[in-house]
Protein backbone atom coordinates (compact mmCIF):
# COMPACT_ATOMS: atom_id res chain seq x y z
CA UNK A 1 -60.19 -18.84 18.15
CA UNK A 2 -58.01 -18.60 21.24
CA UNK A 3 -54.66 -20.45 20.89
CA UNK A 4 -54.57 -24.15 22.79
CA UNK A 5 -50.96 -22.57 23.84
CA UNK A 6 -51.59 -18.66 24.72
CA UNK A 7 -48.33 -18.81 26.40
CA UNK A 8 -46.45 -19.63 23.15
CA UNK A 9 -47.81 -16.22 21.44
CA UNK A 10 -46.67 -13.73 23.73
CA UNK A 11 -43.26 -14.99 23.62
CA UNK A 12 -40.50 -12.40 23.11
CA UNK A 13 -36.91 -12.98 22.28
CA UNK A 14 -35.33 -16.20 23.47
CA UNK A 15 -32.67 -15.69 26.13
CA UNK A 16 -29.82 -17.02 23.62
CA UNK A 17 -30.92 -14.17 21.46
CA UNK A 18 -31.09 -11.41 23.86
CA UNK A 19 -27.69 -12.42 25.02
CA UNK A 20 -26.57 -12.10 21.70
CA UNK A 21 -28.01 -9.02 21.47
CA UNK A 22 -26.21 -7.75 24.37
CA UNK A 23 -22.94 -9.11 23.42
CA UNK A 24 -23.09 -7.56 19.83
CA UNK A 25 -23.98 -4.36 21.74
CA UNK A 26 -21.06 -4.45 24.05
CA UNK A 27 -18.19 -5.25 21.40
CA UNK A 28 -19.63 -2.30 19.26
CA UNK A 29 -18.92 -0.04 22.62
CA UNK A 30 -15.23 -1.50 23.23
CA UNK A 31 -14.98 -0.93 19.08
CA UNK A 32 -15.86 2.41 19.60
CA UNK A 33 -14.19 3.34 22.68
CA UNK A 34 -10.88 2.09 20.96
CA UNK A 35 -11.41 3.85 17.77
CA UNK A 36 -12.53 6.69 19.34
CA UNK A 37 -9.13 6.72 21.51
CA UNK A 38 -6.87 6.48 19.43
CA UNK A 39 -5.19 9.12 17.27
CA UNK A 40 -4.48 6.92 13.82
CA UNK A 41 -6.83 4.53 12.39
CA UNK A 42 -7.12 1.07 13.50
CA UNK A 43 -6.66 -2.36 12.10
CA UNK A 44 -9.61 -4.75 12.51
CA UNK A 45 -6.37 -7.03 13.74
CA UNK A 46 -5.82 -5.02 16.35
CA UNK A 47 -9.97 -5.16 17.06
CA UNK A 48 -10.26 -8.53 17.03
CA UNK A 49 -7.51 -8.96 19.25
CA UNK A 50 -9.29 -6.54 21.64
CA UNK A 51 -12.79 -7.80 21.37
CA UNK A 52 -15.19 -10.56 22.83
CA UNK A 53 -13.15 -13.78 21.63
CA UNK A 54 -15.35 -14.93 18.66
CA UNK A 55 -16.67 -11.64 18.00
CA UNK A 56 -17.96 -11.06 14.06
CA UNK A 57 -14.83 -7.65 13.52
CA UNK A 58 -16.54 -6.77 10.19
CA UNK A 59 -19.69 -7.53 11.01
CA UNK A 60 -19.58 -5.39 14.90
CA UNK A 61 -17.97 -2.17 12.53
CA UNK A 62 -20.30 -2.28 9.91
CA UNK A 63 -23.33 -2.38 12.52
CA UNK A 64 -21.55 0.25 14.55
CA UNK A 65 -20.82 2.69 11.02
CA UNK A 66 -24.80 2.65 10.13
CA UNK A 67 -25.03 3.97 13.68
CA UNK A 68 -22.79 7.06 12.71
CA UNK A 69 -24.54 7.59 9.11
CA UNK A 70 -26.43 10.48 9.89
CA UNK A 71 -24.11 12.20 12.51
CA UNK A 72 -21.97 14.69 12.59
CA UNK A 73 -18.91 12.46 12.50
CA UNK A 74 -19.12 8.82 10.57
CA UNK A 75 -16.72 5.77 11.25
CA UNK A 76 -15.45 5.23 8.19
CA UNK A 77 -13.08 2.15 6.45
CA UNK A 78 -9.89 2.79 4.89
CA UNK A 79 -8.33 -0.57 3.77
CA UNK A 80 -8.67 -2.63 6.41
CA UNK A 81 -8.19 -0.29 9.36
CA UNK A 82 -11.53 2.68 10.71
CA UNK A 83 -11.61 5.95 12.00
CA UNK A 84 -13.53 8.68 12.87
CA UNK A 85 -13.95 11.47 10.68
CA UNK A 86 -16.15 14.65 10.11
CA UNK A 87 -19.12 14.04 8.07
CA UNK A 88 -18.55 15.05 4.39
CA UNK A 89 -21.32 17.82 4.43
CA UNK A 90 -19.96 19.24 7.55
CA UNK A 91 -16.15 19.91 6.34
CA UNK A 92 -16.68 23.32 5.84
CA UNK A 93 -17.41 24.00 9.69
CA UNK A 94 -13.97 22.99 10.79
CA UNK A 95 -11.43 25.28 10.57
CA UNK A 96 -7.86 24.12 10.27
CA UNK A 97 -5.87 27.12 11.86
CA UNK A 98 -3.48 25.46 13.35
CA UNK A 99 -2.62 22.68 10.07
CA UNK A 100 -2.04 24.55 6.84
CA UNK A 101 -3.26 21.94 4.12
CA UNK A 102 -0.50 20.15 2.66
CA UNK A 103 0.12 21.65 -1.20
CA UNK A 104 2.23 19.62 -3.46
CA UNK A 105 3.87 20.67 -6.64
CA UNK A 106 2.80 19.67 -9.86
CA UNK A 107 5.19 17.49 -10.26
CA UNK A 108 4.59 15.54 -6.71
CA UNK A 109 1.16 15.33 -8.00
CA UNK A 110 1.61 13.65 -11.02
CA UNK A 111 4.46 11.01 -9.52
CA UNK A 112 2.19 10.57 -6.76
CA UNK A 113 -0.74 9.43 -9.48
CA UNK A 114 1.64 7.35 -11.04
CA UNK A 115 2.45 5.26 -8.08
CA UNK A 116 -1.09 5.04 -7.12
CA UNK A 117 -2.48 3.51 -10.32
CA UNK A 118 0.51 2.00 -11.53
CA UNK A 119 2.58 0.47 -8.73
CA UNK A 120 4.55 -1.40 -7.67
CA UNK A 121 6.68 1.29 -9.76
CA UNK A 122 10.15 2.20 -10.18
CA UNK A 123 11.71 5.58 -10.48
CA UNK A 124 12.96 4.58 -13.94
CA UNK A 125 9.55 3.87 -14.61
CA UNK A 126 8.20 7.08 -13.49
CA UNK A 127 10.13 8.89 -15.62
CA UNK A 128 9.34 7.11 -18.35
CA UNK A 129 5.68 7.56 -18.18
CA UNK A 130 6.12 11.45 -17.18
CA UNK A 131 9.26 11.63 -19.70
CA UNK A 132 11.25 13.86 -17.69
CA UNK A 133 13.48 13.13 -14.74
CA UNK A 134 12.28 12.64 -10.94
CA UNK A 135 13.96 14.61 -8.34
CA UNK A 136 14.62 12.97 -4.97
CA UNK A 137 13.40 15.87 -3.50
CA UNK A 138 9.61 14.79 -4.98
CA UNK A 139 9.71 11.40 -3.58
CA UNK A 140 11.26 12.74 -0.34
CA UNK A 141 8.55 15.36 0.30
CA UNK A 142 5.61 12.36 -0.52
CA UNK A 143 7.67 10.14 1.50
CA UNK A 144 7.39 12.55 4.60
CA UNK A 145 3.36 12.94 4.03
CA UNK A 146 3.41 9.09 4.55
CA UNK A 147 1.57 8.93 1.71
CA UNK A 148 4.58 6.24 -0.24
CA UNK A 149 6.78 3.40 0.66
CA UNK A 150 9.36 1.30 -0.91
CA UNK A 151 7.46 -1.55 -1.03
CA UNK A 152 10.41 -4.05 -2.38
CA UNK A 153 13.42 -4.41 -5.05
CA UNK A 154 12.65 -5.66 -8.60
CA UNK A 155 14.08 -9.05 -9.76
CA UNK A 156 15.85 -7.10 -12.97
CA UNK A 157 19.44 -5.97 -13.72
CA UNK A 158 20.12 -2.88 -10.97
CA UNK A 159 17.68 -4.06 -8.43
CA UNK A 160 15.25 -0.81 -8.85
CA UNK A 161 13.56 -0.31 -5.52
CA UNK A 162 9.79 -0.32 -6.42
CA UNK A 163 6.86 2.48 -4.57
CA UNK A 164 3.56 1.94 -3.75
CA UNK A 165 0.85 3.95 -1.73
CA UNK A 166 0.65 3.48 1.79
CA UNK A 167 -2.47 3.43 4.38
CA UNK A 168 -2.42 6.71 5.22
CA UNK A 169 -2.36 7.39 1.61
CA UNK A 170 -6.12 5.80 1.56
CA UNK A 171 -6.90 7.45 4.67
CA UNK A 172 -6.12 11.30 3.88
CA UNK A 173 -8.08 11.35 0.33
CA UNK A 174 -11.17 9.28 1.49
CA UNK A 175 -10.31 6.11 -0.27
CA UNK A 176 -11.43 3.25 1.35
CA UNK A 177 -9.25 0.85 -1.06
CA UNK A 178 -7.54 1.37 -4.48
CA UNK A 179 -10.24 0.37 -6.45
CA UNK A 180 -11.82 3.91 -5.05
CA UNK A 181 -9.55 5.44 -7.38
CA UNK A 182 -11.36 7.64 -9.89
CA UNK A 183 -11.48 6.10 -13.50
CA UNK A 184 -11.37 7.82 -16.90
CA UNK A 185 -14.93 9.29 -16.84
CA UNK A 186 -14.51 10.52 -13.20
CA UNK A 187 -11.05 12.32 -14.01
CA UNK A 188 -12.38 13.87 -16.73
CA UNK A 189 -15.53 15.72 -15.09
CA UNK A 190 -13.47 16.72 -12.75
CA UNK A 191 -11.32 18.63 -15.19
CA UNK A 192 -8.25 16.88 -14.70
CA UNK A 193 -7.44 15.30 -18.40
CA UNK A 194 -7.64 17.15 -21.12
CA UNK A 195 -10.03 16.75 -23.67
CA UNK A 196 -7.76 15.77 -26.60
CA UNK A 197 -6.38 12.81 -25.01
CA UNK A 198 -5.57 9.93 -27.15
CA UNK A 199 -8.66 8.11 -28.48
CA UNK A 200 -7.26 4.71 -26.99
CA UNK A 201 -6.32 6.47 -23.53
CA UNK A 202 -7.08 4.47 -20.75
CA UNK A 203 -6.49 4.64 -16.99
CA UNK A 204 -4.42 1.96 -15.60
CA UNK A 205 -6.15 -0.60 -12.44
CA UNK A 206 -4.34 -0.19 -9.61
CA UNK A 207 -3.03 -3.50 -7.73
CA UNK A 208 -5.14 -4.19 -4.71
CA UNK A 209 -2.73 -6.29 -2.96
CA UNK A 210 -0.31 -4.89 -0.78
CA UNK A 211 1.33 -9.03 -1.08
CA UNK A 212 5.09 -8.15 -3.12
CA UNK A 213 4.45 -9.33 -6.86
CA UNK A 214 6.49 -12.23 -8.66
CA UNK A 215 9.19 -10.23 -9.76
CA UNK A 216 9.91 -8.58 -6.19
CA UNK A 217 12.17 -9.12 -3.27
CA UNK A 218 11.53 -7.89 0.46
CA UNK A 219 13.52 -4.78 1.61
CA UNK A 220 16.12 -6.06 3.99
CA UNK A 221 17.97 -4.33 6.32
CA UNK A 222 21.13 -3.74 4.01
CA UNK A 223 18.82 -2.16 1.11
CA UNK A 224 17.78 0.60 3.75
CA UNK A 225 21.42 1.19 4.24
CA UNK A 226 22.01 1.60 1.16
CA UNK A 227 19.28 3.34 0.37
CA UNK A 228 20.42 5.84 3.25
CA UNK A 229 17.11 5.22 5.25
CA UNK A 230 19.21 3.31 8.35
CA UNK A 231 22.60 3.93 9.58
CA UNK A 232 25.56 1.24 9.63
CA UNK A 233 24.01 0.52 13.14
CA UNK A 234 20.05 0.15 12.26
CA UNK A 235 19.34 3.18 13.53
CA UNK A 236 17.05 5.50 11.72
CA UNK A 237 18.41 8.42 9.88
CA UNK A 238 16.95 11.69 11.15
């Protein structure tokens, strides 16, 4: 039986919808063109500020990231900031002439470990969980990846500066937050503990706040002095 209202049933979108359609549709192009131009990753901060005023950040990246699923690059989220990157099945196309991989010693590796899944850290620390000594030529050469910070000073006799992982730390292995980390199970399939560890052995949870704990104090101006990162005049040592 014919409807009593035929114009009712061939109805299409309302125009409130289809403009929301087109809005969502034009902040996932400005997203994209400003991910796209730049050359580090960006903060959804620095999105929003950039977007339609009201815009839904997470929501516009995650609808834009299911567009890139199945191409050759995928926008990907490492904390809270995306980039572009080359599809994981498609690595092995790009040749990196020009940028010889980063190796780090033994030693950098394990200290670098340590901070992920156990900071904030100290160096005392560190050594005490690797039981030998840390050069300052380890935590120089992860400092220079950009891969650690000093994240604060400790509220204990000494003030120990304390280390934790930085953004491009999350970026460069994949890890779109700390939680990512491998656990016990993963480490060990992938050869990387031995199989006569401890029977009790278990893999620290890394913090997930980047917010300085209880016991820790900002890093001021005369701790990077005196930790030889500034000069006398607040100017960065080469």
């Amino acid at each position: 039986m014919p409807s009593e209202h035929p114009d009712q049933e061939m109805e299409g979108p309302s125009a409130d919808q289809q403009g929301d359609a087109v809005s969502r549709l034009e902040a996932e192009r400005i997203a994209e063109a400003l991910v796209f131009a730049s050359a580090e990753p960006v903060s959804e901060a620095f999105l929003a500020e950039r977007l339609p005023q009201g815009a839904p950040v997470a929501t516009v990246m995650q609808g834009l990231a299911e567009r890139y699923v199945a191409r050759g690059v995928n926008l990907v989220r490492s904390g809270d900031r995306w980039a572009f990157r080359t599809a994981p099945d498609l690595s092995f196309v790009i040749r990196k002439d020009d940028n010889e991989v980063r190796k780090l010693s033994r030693a950098a590796l394990e200290v670098l470990a340590i901070i992920a899944y156990h900071q904030p850290v100290t160096r005392a620390e560190i050594e005490e969980i690797r039981g030998v000594q840390t050069s300052r030529g380890t935590l120089d050469v992860l400092m220079e990846a950009g891969w650690i910070r000093f994240r604060g000073r400790r509220r204990s006799p000494g003030r120990p500066v304390t280390l934790g992982t930085t953004p491009d730390f999350l970026d460069h292995f994949g890890l779109e937050e700390l939680r990512d980390l491998p656990g016990l199970d993963e480490l060990k399939g992938a050869g990387l503990l031995s199989g006569r560890i401890p029977a009790n052995f278990q893999v620290p949870i890394p913090s997930m706040s980047d917010e300085l704990a209880e016991d820790e104090d900002p890093i001021t101006q005369l701790d990077l002095e005196e930790l030889g990162l500034l000069t006398p005049s607040g100017e960065e040592e080469e």
